[in-house]
C-alpha atoms as a PDB file:
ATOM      1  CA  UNK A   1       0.000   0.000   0.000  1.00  0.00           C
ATOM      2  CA  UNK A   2       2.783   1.993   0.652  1.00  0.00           C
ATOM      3  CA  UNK A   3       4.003   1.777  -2.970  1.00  0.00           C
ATOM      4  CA  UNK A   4       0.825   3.170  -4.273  1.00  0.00           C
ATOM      5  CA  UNK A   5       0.359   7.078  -3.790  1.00  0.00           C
ATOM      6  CA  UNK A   6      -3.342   7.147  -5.046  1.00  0.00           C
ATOM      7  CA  UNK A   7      -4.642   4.721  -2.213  1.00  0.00           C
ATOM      8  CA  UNK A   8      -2.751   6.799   0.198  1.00  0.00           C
ATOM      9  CA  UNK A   9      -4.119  10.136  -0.800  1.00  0.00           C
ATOM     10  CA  UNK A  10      -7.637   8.474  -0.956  1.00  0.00           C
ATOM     11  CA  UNK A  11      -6.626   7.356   3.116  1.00  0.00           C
ATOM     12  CA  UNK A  12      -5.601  11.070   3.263  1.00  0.00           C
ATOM     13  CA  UNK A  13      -8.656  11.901   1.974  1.00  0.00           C
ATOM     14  CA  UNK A  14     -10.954   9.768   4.865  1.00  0.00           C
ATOM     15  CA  UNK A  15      -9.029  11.207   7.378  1.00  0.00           C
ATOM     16  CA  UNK A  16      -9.469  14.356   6.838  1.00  0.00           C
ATOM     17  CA  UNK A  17     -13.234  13.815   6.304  1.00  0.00           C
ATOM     18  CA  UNK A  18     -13.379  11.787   9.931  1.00  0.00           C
ATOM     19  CA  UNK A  19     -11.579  14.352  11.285  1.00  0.00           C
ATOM     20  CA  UNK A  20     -13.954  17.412  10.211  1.00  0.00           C
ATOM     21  CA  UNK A  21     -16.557  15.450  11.375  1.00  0.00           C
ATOM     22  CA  UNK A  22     -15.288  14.633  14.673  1.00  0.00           C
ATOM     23  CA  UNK A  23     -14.492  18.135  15.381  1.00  0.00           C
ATOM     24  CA  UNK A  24     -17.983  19.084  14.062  1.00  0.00           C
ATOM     25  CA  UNK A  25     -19.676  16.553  16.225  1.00  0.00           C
ATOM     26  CA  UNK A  26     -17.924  17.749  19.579  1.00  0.00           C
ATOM     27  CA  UNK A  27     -18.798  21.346  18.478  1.00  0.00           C
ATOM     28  CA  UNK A  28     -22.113  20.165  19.334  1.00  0.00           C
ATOM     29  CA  UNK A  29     -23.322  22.257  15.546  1.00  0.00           C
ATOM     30  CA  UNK A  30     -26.295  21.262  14.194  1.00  0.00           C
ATOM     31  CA  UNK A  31     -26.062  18.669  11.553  1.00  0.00           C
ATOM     32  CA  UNK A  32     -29.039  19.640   9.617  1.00  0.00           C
ATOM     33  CA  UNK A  33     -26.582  22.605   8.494  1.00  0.00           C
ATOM     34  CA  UNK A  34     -24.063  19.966   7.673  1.00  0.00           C
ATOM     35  CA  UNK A  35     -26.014  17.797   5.576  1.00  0.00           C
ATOM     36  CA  UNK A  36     -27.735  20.907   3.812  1.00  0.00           C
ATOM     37  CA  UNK A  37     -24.143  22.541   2.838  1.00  0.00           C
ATOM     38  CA  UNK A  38     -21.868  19.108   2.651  1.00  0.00           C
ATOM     39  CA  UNK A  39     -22.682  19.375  -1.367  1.00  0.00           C
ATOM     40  CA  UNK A  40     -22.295  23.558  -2.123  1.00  0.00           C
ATOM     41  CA  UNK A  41     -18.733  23.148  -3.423  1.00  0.00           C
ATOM     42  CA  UNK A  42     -19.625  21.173  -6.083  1.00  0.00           C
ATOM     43  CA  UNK A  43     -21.670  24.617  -7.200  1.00  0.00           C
ATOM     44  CA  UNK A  44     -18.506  25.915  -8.512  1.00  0.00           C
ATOM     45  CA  UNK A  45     -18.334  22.573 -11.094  1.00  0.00           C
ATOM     46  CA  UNK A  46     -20.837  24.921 -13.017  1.00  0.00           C
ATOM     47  CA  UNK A  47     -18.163  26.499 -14.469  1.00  0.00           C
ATOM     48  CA  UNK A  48     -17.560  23.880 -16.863  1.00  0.00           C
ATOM     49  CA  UNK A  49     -20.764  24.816 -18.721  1.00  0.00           C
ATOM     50  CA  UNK A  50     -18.147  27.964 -20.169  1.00  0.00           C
ATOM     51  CA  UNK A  51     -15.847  25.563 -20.693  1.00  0.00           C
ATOM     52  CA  UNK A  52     -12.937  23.309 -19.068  1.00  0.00           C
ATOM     53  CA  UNK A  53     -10.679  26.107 -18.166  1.00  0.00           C
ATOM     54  CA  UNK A  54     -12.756  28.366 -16.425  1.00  0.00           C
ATOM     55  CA  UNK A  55     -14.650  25.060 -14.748  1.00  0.00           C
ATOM     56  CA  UNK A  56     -11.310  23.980 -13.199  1.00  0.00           C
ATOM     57  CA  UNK A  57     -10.483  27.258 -12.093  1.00  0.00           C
ATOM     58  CA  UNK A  58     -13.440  27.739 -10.023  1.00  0.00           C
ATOM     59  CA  UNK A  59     -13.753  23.951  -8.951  1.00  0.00           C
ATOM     60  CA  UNK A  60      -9.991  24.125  -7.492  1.00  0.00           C
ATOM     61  CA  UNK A  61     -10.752  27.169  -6.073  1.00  0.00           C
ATOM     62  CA  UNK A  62     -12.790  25.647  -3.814  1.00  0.00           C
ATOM     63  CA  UNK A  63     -11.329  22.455  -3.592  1.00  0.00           C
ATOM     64  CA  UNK A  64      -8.314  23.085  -2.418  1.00  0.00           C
ATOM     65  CA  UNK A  65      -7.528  22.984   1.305  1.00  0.00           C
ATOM     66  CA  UNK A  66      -6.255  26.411   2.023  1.00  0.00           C
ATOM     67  CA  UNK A  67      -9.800  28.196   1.743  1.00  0.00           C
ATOM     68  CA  UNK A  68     -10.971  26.556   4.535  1.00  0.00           C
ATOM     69  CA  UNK A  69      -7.764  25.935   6.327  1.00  0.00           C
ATOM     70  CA  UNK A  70      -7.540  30.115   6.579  1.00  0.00           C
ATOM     71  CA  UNK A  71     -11.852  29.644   7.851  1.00  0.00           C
ATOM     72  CA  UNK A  72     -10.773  27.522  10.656  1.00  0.00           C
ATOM     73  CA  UNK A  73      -7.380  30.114  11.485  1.00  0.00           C
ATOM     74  CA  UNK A  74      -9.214  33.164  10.933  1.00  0.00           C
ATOM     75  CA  UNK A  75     -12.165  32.680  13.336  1.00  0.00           C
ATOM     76  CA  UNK A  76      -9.368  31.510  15.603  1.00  0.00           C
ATOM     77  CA  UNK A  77      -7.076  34.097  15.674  1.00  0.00           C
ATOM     78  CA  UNK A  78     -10.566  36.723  15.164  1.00  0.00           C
ATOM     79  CA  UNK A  79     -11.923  34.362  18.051  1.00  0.00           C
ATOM     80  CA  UNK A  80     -15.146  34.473  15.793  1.00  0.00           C
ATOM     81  CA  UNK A  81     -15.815  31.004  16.359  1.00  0.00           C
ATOM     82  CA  UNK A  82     -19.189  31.236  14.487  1.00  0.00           C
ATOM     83  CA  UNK A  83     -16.957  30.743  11.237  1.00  0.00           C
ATOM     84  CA  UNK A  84     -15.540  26.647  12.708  1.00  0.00           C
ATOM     85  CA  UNK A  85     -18.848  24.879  11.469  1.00  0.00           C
ATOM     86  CA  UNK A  86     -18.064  26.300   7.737  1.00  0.00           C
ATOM     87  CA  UNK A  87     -14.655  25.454   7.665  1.00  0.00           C
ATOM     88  CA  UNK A  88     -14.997  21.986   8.801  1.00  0.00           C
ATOM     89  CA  UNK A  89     -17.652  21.549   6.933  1.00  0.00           C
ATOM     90  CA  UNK A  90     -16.117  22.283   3.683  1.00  0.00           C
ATOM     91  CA  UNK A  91     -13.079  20.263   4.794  1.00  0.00           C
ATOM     92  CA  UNK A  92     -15.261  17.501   5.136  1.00  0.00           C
ATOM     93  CA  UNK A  93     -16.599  18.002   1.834  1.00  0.00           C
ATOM     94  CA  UNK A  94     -12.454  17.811   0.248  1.00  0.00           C
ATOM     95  CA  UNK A  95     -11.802  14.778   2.809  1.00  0.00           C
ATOM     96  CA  UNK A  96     -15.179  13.146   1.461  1.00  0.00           C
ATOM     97  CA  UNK A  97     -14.303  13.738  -2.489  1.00  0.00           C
ATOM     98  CA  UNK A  98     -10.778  12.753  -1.852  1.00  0.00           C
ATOM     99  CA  UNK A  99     -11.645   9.324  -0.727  1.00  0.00           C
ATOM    100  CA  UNK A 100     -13.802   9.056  -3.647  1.00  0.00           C
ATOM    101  CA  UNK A 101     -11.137   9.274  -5.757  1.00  0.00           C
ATOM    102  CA  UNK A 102     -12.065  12.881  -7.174  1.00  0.00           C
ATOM    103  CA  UNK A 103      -9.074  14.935  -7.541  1.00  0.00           C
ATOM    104  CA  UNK A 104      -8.412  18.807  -8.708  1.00  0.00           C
ATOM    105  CA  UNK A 105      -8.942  19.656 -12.086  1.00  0.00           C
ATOM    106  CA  UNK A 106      -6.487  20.289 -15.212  1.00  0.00           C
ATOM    107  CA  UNK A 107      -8.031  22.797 -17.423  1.00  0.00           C
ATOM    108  CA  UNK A 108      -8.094  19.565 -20.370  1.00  0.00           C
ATOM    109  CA  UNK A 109     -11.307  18.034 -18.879  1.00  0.00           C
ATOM    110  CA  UNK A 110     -13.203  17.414 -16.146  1.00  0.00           C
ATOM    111  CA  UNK A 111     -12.308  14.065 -15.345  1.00  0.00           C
ATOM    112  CA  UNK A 112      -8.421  14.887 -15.871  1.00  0.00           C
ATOM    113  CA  UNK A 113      -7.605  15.151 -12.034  1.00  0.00           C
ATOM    114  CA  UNK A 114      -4.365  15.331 -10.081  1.00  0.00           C
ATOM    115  CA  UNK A 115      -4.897  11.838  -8.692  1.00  0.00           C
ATOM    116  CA  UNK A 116      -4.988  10.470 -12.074  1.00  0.00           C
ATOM    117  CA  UNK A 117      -1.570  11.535 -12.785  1.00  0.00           C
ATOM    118  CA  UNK A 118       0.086  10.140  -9.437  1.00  0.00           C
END
């Protein structure tokens, strides 16, 4: 297993989803706001109705781990801890499409992914 990057970026992947959710789950936040925003990344794959370019750009924008990586830090450091639920949640959402497999985007197509290439 060790040999094989893809299964361990898919483990990554898991991880980081059980993680988000643990965290979310001893927030005590409600997880009727979970299940309703779990999916709103995938929003930005409507970009790929302009084309492939401008559909990757906006699906790695938010499917990359930094966005809500700076979420969680910001409402931190701003102790505006309102802002944790969001940023979990859409780490979740990375962790969950990771594990499936579902990589970021080259501007090519939509199924050319980062995880195809390792």
């Amino acid at each position: 297993m060790l040999t094989k990057p893809r299964w361990l970026l898919q483990l990554e992947g898991f991880l980081i989803l059980a993680t988000a959710a643990y965290f979310y789950h001893a927030g005590h936040y409600r997880w009727w706001v979970f299940a309703l925003l779990f999916l709103a990344p995938d929003i930005f794959m409507l970009g790929y109705l302009k084309d492939a370019r401008v559909g990757s750009v906006l699906y790695n924008l938010v499917h990359t781990m930094t966005g809500p990586l700076l979420l969680l830090a910001g409402a931190l450091v701003f102790a505006s801890p309102v802002w944790i639920p969001y940023g979990l949640i859409w780490l979740a959402h990375i962790g969950f499409d990771r594990t499936l497999g579902y990589g970021l985007k080259y501007p090519t197509f939509f199924k050319d992914t980062h995880l195809q290439h390792v």
